[in-house]
C-alpha atoms as a PDB file:
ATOM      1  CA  UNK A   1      28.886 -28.426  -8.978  1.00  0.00           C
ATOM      2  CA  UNK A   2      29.942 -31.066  -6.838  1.00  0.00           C
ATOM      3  CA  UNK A   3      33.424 -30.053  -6.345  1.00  0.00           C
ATOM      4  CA  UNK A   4      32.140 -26.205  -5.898  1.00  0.00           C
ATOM      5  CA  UNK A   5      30.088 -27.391  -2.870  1.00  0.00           C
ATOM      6  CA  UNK A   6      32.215 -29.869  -1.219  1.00  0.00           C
ATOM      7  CA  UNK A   7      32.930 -27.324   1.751  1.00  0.00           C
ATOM      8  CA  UNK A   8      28.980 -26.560   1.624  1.00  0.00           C
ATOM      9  CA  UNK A   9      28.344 -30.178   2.360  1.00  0.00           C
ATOM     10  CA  UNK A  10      30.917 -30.937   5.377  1.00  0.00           C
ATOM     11  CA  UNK A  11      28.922 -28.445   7.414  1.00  0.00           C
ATOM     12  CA  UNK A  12      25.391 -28.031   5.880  1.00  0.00           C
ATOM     13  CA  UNK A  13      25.102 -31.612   4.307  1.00  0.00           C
ATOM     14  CA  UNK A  14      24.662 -32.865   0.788  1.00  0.00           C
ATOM     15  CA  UNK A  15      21.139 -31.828   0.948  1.00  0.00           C
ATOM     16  CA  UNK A  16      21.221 -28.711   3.188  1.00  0.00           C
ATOM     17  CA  UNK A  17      20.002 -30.030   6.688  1.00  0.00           C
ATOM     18  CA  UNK A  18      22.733 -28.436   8.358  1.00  0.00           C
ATOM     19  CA  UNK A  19      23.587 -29.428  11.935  1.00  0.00           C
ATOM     20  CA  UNK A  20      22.185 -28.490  15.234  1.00  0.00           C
ATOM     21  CA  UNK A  21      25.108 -29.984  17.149  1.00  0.00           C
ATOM     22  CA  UNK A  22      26.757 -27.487  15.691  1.00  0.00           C
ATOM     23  CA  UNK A  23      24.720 -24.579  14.762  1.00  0.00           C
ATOM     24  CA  UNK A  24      24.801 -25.050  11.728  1.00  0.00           C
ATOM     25  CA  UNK A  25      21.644 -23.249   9.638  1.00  0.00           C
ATOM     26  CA  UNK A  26      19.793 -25.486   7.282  1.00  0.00           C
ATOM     27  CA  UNK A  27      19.956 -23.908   4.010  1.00  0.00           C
ATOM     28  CA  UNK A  28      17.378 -26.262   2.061  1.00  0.00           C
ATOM     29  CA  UNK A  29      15.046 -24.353   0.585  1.00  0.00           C
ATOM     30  CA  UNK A  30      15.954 -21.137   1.159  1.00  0.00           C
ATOM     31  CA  UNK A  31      15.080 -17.830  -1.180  1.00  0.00           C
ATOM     32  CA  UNK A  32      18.130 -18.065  -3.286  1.00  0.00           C
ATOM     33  CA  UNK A  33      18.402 -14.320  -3.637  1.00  0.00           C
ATOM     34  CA  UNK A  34      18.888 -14.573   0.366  1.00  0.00           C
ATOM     35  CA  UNK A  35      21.303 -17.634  -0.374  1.00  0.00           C
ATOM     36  CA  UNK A  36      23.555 -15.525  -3.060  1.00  0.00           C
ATOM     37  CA  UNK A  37      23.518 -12.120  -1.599  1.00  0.00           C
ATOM     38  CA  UNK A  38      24.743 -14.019   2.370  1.00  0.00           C
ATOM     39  CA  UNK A  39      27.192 -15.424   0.521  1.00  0.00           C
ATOM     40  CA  UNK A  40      28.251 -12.359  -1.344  1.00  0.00           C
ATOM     41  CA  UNK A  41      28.079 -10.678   1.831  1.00  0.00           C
ATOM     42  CA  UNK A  42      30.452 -13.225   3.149  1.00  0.00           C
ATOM     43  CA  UNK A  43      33.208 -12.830   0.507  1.00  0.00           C
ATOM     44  CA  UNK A  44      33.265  -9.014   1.215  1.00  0.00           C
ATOM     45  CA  UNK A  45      33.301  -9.050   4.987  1.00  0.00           C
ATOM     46  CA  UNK A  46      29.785  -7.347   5.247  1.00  0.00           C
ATOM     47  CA  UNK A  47      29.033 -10.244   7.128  1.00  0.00           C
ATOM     48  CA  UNK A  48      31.346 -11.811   9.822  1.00  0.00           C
ATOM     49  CA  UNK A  49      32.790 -15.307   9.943  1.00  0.00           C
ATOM     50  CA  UNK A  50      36.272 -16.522   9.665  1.00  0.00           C
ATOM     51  CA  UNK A  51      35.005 -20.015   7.746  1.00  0.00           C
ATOM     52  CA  UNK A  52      32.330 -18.647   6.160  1.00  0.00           C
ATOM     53  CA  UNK A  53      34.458 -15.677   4.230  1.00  0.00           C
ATOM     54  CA  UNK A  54      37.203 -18.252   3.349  1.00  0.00           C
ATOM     55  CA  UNK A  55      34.472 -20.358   1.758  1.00  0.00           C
ATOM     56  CA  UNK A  56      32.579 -17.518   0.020  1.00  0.00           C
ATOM     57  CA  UNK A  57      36.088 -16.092  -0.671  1.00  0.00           C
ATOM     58  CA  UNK A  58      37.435 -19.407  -2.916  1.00  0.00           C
ATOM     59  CA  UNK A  59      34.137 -19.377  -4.765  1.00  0.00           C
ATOM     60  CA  UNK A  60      33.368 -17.104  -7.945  1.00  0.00           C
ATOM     61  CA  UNK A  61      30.651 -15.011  -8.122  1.00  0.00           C
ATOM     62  CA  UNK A  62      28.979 -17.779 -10.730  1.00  0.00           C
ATOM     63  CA  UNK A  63      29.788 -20.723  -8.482  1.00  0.00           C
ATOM     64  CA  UNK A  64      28.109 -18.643  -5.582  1.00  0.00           C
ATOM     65  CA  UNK A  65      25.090 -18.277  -7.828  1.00  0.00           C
ATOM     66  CA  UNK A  66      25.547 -21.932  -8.425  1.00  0.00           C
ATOM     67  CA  UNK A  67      25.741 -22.780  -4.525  1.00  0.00           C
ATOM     68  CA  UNK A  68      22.160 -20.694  -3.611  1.00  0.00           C
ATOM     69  CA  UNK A  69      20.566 -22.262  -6.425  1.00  0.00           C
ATOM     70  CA  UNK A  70      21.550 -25.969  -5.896  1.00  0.00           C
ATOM     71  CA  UNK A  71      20.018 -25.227  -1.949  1.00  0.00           C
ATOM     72  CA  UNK A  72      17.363 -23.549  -2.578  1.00  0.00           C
ATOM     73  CA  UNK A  73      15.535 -26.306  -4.862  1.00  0.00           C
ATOM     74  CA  UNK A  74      17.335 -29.071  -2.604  1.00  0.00           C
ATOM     75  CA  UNK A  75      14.758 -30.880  -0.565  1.00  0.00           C
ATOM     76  CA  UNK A  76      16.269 -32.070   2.872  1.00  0.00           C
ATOM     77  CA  UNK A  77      15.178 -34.632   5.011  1.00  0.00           C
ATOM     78  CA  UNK A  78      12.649 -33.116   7.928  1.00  0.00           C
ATOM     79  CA  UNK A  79      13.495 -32.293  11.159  1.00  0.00           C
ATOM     80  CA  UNK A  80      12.875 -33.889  13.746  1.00  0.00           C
ATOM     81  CA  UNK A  81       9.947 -32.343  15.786  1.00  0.00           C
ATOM     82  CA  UNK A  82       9.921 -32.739  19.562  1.00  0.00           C
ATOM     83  CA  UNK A  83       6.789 -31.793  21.414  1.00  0.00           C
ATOM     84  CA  UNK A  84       6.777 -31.634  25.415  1.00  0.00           C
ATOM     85  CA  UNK A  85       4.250 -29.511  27.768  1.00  0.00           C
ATOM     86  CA  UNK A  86       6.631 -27.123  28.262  1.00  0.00           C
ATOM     87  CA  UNK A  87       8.072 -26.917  24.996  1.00  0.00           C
ATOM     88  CA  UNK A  88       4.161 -26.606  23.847  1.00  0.00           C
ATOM     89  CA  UNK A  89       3.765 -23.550  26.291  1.00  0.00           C
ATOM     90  CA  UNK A  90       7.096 -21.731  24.868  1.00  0.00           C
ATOM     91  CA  UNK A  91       6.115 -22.061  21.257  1.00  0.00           C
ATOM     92  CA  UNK A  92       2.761 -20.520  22.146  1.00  0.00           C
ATOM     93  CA  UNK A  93       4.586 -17.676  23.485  1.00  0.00           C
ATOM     94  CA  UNK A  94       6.723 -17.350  20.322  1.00  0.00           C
ATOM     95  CA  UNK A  95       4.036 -17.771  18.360  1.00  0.00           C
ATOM     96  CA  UNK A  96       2.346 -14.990  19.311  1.00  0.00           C
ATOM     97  CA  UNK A  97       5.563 -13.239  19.130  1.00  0.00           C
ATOM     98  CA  UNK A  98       5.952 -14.258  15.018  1.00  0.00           C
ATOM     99  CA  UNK A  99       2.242 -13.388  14.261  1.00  0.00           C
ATOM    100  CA  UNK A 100       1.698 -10.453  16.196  1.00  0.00           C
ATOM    101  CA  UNK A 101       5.241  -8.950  17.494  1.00  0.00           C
ATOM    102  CA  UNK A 102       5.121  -6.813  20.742  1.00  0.00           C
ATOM    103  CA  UNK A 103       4.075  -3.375  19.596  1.00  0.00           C
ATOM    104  CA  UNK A 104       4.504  -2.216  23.037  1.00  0.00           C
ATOM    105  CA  UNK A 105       8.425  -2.695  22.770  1.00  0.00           C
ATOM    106  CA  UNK A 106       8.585  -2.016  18.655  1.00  0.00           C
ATOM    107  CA  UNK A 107       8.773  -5.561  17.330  1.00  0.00           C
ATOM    108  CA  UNK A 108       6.968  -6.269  14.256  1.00  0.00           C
ATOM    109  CA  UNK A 109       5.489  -9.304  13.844  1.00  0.00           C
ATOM    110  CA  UNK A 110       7.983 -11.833  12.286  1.00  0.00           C
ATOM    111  CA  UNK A 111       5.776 -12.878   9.776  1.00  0.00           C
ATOM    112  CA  UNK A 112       5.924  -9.573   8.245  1.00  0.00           C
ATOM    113  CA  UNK A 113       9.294 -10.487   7.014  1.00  0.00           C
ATOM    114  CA  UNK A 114      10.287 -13.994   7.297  1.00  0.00           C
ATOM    115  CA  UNK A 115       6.811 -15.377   6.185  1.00  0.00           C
ATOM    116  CA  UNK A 116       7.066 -18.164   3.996  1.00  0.00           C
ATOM    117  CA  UNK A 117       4.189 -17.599   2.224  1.00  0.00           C
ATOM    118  CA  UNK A 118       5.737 -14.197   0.513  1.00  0.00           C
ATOM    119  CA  UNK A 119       7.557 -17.109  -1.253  1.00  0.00           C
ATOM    120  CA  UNK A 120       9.925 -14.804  -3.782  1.00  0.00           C
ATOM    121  CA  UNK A 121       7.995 -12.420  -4.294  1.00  0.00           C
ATOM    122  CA  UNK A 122       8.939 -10.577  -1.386  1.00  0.00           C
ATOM    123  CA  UNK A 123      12.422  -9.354   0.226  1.00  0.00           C
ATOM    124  CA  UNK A 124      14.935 -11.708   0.529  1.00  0.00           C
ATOM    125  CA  UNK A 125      15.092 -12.669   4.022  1.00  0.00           C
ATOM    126  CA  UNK A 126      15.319 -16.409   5.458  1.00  0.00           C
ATOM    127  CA  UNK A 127      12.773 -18.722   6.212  1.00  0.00           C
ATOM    128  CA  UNK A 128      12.892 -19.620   9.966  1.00  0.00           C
ATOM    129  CA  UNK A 129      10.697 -22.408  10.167  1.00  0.00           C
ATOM    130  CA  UNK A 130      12.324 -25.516  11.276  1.00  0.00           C
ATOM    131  CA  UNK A 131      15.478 -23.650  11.852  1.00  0.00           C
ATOM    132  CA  UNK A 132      17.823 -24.707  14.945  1.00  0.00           C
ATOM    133  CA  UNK A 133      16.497 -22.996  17.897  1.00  0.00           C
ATOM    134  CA  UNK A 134      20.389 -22.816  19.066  1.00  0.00           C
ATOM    135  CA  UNK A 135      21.279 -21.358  15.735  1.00  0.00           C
ATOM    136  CA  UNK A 136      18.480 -18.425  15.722  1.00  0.00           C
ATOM    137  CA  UNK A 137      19.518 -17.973  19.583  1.00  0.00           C
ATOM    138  CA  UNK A 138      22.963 -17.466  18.252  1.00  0.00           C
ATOM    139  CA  UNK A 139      22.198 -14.505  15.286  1.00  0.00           C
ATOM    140  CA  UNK A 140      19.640 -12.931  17.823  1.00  0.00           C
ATOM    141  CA  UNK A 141      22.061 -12.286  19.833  1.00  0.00           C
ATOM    142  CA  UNK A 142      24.944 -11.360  17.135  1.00  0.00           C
ATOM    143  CA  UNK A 143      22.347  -8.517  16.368  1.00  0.00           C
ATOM    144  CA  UNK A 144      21.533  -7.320  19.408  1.00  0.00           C
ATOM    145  CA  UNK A 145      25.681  -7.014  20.111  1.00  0.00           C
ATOM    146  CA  UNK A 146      25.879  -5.487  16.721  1.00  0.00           C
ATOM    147  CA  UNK A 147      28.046  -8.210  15.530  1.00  0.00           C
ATOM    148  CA  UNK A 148      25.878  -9.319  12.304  1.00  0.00           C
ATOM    149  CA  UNK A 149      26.247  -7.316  10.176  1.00  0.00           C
ATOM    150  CA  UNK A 150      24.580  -7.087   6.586  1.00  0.00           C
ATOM    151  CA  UNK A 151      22.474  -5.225   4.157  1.00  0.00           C
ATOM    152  CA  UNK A 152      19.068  -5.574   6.712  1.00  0.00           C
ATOM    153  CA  UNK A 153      20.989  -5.664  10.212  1.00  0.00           C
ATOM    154  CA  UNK A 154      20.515  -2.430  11.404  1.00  0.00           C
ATOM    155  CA  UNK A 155      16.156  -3.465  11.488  1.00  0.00           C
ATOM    156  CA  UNK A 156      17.112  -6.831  13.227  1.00  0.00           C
ATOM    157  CA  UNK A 157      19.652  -5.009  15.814  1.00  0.00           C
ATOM    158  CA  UNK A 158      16.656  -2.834  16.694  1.00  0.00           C
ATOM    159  CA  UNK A 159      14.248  -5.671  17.195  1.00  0.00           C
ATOM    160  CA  UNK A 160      16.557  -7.778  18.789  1.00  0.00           C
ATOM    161  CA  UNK A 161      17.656  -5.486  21.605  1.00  0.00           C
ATOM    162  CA  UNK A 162      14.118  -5.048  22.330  1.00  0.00           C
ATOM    163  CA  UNK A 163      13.628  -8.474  22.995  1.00  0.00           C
ATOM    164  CA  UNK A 164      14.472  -9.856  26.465  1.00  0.00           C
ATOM    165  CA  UNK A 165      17.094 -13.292  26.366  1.00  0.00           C
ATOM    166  CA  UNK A 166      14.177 -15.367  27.515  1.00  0.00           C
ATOM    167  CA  UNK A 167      11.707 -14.267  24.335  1.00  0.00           C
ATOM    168  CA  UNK A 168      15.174 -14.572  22.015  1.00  0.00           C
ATOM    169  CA  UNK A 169      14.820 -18.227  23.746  1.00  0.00           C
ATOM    170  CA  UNK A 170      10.804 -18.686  23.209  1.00  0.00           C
ATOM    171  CA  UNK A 171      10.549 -17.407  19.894  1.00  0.00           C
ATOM    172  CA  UNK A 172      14.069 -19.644  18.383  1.00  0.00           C
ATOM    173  CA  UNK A 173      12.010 -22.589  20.113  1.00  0.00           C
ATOM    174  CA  UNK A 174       8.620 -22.089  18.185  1.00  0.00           C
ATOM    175  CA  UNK A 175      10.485 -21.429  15.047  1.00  0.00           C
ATOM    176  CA  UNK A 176      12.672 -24.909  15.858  1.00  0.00           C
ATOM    177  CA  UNK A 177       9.269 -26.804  16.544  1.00  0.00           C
ATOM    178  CA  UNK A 178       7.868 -25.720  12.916  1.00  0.00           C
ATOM    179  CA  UNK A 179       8.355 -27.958   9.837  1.00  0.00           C
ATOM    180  CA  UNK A 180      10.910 -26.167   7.434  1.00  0.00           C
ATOM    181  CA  UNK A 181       8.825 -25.491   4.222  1.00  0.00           C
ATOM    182  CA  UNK A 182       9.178 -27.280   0.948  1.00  0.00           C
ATOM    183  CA  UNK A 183      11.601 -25.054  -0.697  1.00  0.00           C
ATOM    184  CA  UNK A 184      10.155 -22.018  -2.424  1.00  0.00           C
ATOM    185  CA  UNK A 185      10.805 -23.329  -6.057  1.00  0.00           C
ATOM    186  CA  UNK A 186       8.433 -26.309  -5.119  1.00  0.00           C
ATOM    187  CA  UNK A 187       5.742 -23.551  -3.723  1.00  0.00           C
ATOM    188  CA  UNK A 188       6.006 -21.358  -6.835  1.00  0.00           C
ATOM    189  CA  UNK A 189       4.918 -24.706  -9.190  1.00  0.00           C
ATOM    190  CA  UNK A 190       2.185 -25.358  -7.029  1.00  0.00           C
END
């Protein structure tokens, strides 16, 4: 396994904290349905990225199984949790964007999908809770260019072209300002 992850870990760390510096998603704890089908998704060029498709390209369809398991029962270290006023004020604004959406523009509620608490028993989208703000920033706005691509993009172009840059902005912030869940094998034994 080790040598089967040692690209994983230069950019999303031993135990899947990723990197903000760099974008980089944190993959701890992550649905590993979600984990196995990105990086299928990868390998066949549903899904852009030059590094990512060499990776998912080198690996066998085994190993990749291998990859999204080994992350998804990983625990990483938390992130670290800033709290100003005005970083306070933003995540109430995309707070009320994840729990409620904005109806008036056709954005569902966030929870709908990404809630943690559907644990694997629902779809196989990502958690977003203590994501990178810059990261989330970054695949809002690959879906509202049409640029991520992928099995479920088409929903998340809609909703992110309905949202303006500065909600994109709010609602990466609240989900940055969350603590990333214990990873959904831990919930399931609970």
């Amino acid at each position: 396994m080790g040598r089967t992850c040692f690209s994983c870990f230069q950019c999303h760390g031993i135990r899947g904290e990723g990197g903000a510096a760099a974008a980089l998603p944190r993959l701890s704890g992550q649905d590993q349905r979600y984990l196995t089908r990105s990086l299928e998704d990868f390998a066949s060029g549903a899904r852009e990225s030059a590094t990512m498709r060499d990776v998912a390209q080198a690996l066998t369809p085994q190993q990749r199984q291998d990859v999204a398991l080994y992350y998804s029962v990983v625990a990483a270290p938390p992130a670290l949790l800033a709290s100003t006023s005005e970083a306070d004020a933003g995540a109430q604004a995309g707070s009320e964007i994840e729990q409620q959406g904005l109806p008036d523009k056709g954005v569902p509620a966030c929870a709908t999908c990404h809630s943690v608490e559907l644990g694997t028993q629902g779809p196989p989208y990502p958690y977003l809770s203590g994501q990178f703000a810059d990261y989330l920033e970054q695949q809002l706005e690959q879906f509202r260019a049409g640029t991520r691509r992928g099995p479920d993009a088409q929903v998340m172009q809609v909703i992110a072209k309905n949202l303006t840059t500065e909600q994109a902005r709010l609602l990466s912030e609240h989900f940055a300002s969350q603590a990333p869940p214990r990873s959904l094998s831990q919930q399931a034994q609970r």
